[in-house]
C-alpha atoms as a PDB file:
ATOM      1  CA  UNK A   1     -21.048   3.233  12.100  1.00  0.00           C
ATOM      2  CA  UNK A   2     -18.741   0.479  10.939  1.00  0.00           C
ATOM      3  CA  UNK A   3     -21.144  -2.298  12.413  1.00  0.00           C
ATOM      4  CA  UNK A   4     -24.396  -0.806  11.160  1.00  0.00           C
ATOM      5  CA  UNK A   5     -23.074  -0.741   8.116  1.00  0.00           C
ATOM      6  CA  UNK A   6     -21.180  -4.183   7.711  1.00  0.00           C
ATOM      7  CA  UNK A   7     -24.342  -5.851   9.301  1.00  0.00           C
ATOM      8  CA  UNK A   8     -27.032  -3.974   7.080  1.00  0.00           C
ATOM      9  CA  UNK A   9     -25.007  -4.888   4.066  1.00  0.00           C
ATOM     10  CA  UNK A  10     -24.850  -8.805   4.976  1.00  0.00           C
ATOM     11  CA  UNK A  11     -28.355  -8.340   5.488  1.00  0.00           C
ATOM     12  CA  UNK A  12     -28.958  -6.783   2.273  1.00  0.00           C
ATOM     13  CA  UNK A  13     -30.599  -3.590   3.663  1.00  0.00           C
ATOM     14  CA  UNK A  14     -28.808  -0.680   1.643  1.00  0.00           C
ATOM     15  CA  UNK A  15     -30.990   1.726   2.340  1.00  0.00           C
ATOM     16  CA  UNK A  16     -30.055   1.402   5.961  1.00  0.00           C
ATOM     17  CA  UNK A  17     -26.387   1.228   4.837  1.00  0.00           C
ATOM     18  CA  UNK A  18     -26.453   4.343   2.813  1.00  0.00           C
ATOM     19  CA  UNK A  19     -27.686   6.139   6.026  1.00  0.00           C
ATOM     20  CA  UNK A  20     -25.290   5.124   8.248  1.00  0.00           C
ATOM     21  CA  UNK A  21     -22.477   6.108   5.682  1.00  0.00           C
ATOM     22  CA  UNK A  22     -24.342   9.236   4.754  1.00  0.00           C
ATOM     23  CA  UNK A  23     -24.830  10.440   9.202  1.00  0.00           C
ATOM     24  CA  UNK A  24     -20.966   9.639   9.531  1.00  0.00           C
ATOM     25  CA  UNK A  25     -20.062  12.233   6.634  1.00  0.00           C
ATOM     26  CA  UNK A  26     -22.354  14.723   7.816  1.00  0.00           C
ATOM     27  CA  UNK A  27     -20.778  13.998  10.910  1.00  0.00           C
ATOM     28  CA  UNK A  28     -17.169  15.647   9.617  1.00  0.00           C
ATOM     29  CA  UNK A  29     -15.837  11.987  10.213  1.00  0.00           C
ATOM     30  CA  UNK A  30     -13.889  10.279   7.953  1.00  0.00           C
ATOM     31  CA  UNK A  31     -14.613   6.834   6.378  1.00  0.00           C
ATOM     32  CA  UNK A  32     -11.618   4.673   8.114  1.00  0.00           C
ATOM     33  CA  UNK A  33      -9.847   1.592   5.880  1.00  0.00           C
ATOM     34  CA  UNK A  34     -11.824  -0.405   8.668  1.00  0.00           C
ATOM     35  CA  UNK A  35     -14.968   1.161   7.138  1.00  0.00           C
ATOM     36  CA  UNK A  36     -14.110   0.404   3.483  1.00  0.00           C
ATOM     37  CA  UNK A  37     -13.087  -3.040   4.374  1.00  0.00           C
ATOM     38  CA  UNK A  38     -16.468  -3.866   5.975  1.00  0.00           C
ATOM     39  CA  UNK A  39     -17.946  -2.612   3.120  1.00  0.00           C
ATOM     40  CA  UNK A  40     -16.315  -5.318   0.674  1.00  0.00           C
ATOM     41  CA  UNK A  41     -16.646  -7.699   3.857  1.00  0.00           C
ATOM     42  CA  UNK A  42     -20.827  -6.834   3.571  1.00  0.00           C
ATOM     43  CA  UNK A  43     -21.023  -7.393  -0.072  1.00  0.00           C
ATOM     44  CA  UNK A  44     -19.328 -10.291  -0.187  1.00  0.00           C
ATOM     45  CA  UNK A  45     -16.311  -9.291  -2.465  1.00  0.00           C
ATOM     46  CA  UNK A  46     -12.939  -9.835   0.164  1.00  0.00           C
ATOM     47  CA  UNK A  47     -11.571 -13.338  -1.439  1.00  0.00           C
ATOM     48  CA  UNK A  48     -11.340 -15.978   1.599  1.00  0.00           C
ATOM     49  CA  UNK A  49      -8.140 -15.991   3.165  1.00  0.00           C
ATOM     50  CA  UNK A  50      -5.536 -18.342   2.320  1.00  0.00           C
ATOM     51  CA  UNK A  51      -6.931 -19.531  -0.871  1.00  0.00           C
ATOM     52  CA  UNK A  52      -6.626 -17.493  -4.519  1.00  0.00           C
ATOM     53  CA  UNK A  53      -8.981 -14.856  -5.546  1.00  0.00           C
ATOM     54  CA  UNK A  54     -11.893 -16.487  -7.936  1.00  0.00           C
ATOM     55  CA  UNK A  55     -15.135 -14.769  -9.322  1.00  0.00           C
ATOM     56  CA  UNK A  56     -17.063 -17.985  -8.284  1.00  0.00           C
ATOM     57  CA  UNK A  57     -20.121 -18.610  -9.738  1.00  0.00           C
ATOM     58  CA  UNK A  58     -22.047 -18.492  -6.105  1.00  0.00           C
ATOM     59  CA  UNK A  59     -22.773 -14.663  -6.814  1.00  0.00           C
ATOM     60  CA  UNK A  60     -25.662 -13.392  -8.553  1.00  0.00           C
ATOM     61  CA  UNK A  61     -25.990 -10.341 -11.469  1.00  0.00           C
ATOM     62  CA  UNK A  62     -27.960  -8.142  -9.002  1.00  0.00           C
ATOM     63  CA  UNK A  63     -26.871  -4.715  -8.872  1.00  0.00           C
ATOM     64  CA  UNK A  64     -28.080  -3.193  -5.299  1.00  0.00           C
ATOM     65  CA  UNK A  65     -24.266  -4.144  -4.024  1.00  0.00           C
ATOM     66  CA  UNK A  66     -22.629  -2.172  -7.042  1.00  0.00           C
ATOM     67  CA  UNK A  67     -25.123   0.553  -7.029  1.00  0.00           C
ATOM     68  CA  UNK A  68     -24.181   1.013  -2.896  1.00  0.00           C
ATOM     69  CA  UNK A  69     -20.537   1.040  -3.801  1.00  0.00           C
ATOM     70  CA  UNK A  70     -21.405   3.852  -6.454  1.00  0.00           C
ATOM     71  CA  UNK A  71     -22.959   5.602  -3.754  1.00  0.00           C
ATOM     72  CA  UNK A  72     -20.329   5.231  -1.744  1.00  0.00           C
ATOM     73  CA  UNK A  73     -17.636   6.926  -4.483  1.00  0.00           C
ATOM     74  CA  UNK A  74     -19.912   9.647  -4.847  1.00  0.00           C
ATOM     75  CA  UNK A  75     -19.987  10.449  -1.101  1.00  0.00           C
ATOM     76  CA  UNK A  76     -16.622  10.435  -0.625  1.00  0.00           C
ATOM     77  CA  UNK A  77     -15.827  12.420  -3.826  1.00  0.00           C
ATOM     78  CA  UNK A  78     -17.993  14.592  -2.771  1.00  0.00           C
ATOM     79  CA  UNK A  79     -16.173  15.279   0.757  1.00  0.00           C
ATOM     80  CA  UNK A  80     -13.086  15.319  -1.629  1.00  0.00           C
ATOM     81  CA  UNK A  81     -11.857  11.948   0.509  1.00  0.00           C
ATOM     82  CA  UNK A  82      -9.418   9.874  -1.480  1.00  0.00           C
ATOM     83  CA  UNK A  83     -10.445   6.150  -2.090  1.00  0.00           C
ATOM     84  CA  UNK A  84      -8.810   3.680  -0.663  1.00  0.00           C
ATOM     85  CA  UNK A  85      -6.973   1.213  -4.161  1.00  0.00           C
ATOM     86  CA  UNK A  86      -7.988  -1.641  -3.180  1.00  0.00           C
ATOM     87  CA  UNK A  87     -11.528  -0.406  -2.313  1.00  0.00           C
ATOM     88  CA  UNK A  88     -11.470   0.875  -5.921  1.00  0.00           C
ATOM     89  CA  UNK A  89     -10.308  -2.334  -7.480  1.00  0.00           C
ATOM     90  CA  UNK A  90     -13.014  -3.662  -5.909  1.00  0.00           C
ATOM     91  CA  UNK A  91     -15.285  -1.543  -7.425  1.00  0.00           C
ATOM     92  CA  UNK A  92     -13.560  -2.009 -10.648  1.00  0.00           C
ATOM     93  CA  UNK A  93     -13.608  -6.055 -10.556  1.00  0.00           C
ATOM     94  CA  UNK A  94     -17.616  -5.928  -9.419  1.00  0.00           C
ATOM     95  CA  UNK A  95     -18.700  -3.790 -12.448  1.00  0.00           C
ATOM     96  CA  UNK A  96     -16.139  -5.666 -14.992  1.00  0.00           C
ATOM     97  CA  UNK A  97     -18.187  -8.765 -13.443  1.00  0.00           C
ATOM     98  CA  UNK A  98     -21.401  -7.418 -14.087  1.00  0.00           C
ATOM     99  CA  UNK A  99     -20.507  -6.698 -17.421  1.00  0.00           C
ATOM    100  CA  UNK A 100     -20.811  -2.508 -17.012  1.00  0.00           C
ATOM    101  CA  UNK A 101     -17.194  -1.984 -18.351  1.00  0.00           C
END
């Protein structure tokens, strides 16, 4: 599940992504810090290693990434799974970029 959804998320396909996530739920299985990782690591929000986190002006004010990592929260809130913090910063920094907060 990990690689269909890192690779549909690179590829911009979050339909395909919110399957994959949704089958390993209803699965009984347990999104892994691996999984939330690739999901930052598909949307493009990890900073580059070595080198300071900057909200560079290379990303665009489209929403389909934040509205997947919405999903996402209400998936796992839903399975009463905690969140991974930095997976929630995340979330936090994307919609504070996007101007939602």
């Amino acid at each position: 599940y990990n690689y269909i959804i890192l690779s549909s998320l690179q590829q911009e396909k979050f339909d395909a992504a919110r399957n994959a996530l949704s089958e390993l739920l209803q699965g009984g299985y347990i999104p892994s810090k691996e999984t939330f990782k690739n999901i930052l690591t598909g949307l493009d929000l990890l900073p580059p290693k070595g080198k300071m986190a900057q909200n560079a002006v290379k990303k665009d004010d489209r929403t389909d990434g934040f509205d997947f990592l919405l999903f996402v929260l209400d998936a796992i809130d839903a399975r009463k799974i905690a969140c991974n913090g930095y997976f929630y910063s995340a979330i936090l920094l994307e919609g504070a970029r996007l101007g939602g907060l």
